[in-house]
N, C-alpha and C. Protein backbone atom coordinates (compact mmCIF):
# COMPACT_ATOMS: atom_id res chain seq x y z
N UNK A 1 8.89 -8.80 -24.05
CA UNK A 1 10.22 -9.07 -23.55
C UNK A 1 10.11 -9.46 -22.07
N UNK A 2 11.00 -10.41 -21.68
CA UNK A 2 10.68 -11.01 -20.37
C UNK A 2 11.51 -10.22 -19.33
N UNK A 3 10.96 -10.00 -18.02
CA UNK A 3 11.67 -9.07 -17.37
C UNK A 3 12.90 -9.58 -16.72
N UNK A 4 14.06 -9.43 -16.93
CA UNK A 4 15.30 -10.16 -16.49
C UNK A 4 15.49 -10.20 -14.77
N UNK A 5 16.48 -11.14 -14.33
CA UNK A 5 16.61 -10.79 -13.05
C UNK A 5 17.43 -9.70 -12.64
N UNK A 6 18.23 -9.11 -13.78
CA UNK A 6 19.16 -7.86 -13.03
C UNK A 6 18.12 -6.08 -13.32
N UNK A 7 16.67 -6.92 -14.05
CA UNK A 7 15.99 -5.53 -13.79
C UNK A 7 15.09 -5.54 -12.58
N UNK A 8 14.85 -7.14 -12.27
CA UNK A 8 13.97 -7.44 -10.97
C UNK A 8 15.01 -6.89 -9.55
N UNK A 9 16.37 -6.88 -9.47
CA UNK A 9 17.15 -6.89 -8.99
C UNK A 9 17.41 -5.45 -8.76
N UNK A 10 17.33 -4.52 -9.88
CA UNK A 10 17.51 -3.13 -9.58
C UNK A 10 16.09 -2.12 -9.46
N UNK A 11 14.84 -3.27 -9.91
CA UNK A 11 13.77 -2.31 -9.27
C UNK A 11 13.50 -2.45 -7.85
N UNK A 12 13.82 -3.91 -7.32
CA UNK A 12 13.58 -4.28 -5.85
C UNK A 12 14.78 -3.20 -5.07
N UNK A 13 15.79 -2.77 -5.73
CA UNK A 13 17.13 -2.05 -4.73
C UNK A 13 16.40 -0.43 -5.01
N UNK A 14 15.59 -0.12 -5.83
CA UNK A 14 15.24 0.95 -6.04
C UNK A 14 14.06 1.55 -5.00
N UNK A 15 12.99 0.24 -5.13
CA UNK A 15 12.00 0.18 -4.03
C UNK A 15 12.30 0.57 -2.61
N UNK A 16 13.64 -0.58 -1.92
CA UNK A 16 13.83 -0.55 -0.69
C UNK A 16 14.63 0.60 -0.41
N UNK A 17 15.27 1.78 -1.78
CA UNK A 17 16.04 3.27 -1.35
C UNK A 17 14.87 3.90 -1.25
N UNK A 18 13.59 3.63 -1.80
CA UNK A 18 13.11 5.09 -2.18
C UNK A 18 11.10 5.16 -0.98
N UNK A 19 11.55 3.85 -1.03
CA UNK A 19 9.52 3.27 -0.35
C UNK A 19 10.25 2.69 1.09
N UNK A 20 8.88 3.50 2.05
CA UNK A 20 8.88 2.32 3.37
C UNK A 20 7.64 1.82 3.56
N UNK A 21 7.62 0.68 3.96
CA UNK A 21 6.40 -0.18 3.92
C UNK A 21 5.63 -0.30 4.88
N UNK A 22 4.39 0.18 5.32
CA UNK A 22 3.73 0.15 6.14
C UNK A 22 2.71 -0.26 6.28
N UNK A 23 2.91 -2.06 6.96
CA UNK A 23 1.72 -2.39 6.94
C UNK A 23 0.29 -2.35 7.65
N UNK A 24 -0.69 -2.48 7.32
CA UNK A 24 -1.82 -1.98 8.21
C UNK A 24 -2.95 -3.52 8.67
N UNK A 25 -3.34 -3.56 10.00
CA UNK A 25 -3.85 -4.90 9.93
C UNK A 25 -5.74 -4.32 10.27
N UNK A 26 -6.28 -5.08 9.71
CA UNK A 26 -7.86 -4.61 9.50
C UNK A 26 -8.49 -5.68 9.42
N UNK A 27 -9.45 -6.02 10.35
CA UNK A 27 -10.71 -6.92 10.41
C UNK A 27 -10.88 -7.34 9.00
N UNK A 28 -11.10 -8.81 8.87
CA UNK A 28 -11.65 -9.15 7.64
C UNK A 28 -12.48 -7.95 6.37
N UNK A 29 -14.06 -8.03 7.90
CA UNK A 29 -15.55 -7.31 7.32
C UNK A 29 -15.23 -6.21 7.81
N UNK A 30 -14.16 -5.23 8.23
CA UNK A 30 -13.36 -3.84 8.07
C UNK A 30 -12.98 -3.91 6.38
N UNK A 31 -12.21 -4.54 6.09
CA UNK A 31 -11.42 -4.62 4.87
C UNK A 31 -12.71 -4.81 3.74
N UNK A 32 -13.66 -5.50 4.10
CA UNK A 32 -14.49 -6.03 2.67
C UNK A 32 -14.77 -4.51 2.72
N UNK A 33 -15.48 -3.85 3.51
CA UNK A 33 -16.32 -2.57 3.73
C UNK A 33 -15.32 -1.71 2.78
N UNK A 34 -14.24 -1.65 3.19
CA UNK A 34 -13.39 -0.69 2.47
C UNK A 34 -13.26 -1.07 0.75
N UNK A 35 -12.98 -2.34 0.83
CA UNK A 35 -12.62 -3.21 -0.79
C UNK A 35 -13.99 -2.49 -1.55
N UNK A 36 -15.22 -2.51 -0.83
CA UNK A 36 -16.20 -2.31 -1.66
C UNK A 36 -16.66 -0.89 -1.65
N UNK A 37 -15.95 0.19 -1.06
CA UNK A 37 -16.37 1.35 -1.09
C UNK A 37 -14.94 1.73 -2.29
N UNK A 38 -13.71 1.35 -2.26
CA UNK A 38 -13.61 1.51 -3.25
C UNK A 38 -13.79 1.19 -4.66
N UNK A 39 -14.06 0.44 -4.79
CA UNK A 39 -14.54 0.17 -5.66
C UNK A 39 -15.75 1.03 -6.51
N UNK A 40 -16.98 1.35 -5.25
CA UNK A 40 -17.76 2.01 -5.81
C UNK A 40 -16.65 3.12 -6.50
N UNK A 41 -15.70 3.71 -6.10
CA UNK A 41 -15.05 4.94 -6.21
C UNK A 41 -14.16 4.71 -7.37
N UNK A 42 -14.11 3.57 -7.85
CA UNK A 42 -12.80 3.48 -8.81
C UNK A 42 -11.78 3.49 -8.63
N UNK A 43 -11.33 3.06 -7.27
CA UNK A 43 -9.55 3.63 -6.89
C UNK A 43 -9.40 2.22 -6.67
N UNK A 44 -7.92 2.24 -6.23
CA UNK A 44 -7.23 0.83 -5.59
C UNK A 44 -7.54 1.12 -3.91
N UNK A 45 -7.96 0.17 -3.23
CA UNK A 45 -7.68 0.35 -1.96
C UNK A 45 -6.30 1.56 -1.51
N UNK A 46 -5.02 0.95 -1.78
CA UNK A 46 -3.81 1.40 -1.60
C UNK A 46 -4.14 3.73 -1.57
N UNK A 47 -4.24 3.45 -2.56
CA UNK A 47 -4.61 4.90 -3.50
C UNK A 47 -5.78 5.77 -2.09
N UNK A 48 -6.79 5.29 -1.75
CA UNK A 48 -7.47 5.91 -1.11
C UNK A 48 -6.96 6.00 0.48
N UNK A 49 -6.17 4.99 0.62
CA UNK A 49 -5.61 5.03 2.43
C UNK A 49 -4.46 6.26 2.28
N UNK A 50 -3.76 6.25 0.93
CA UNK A 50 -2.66 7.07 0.76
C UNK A 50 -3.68 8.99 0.79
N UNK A 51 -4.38 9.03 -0.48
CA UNK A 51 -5.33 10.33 0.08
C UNK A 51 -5.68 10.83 0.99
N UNK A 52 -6.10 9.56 2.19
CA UNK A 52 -7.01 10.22 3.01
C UNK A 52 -5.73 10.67 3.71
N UNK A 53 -4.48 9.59 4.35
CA UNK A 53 -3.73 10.02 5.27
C UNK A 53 -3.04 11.13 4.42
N UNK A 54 -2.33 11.49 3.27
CA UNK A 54 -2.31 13.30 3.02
C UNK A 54 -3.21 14.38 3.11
N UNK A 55 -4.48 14.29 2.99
CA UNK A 55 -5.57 14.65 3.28
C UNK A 55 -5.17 15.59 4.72
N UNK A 56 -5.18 14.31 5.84
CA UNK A 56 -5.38 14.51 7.15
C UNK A 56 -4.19 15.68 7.16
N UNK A 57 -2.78 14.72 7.23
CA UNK A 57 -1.52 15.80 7.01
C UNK A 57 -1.97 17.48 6.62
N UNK A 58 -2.37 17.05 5.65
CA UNK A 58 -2.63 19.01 4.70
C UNK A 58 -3.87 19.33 5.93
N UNK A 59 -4.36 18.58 6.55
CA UNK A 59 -5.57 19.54 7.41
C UNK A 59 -4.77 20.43 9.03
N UNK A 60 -3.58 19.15 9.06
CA UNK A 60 -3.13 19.85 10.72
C UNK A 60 -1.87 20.68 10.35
């Protein structure tokens, strides 16, 4: 089933109540380093920046 525009419409209004977006800017060969350590790890990039910074949180 094709995704309509009034569900594209109420997941994008759902996104911008509930997510803030924070973008992060990183050296190319910063970013490969990371792309490929996760990887070894099996995660999404996204997934491991989100861990570590709760991580840190739960440490202070």
């Amino acid at each position: 089933m094709p995704y309509t525009e009034s569900q594209k419409k109420a997941t994008l209004k759902y996104q911008k109540k509930t997510y803030k977006r924070v973008p992060l800017d990183l050296r190319y060969e910063d970013y490969e380093r990371l792309k490929e350590h996760c990887e070894k790890l099996g995660k999404p990039v996204n997934t491991l920046i989100k861990e570590l910074i709760f991580k840190e949180l739960e440490n202070n």
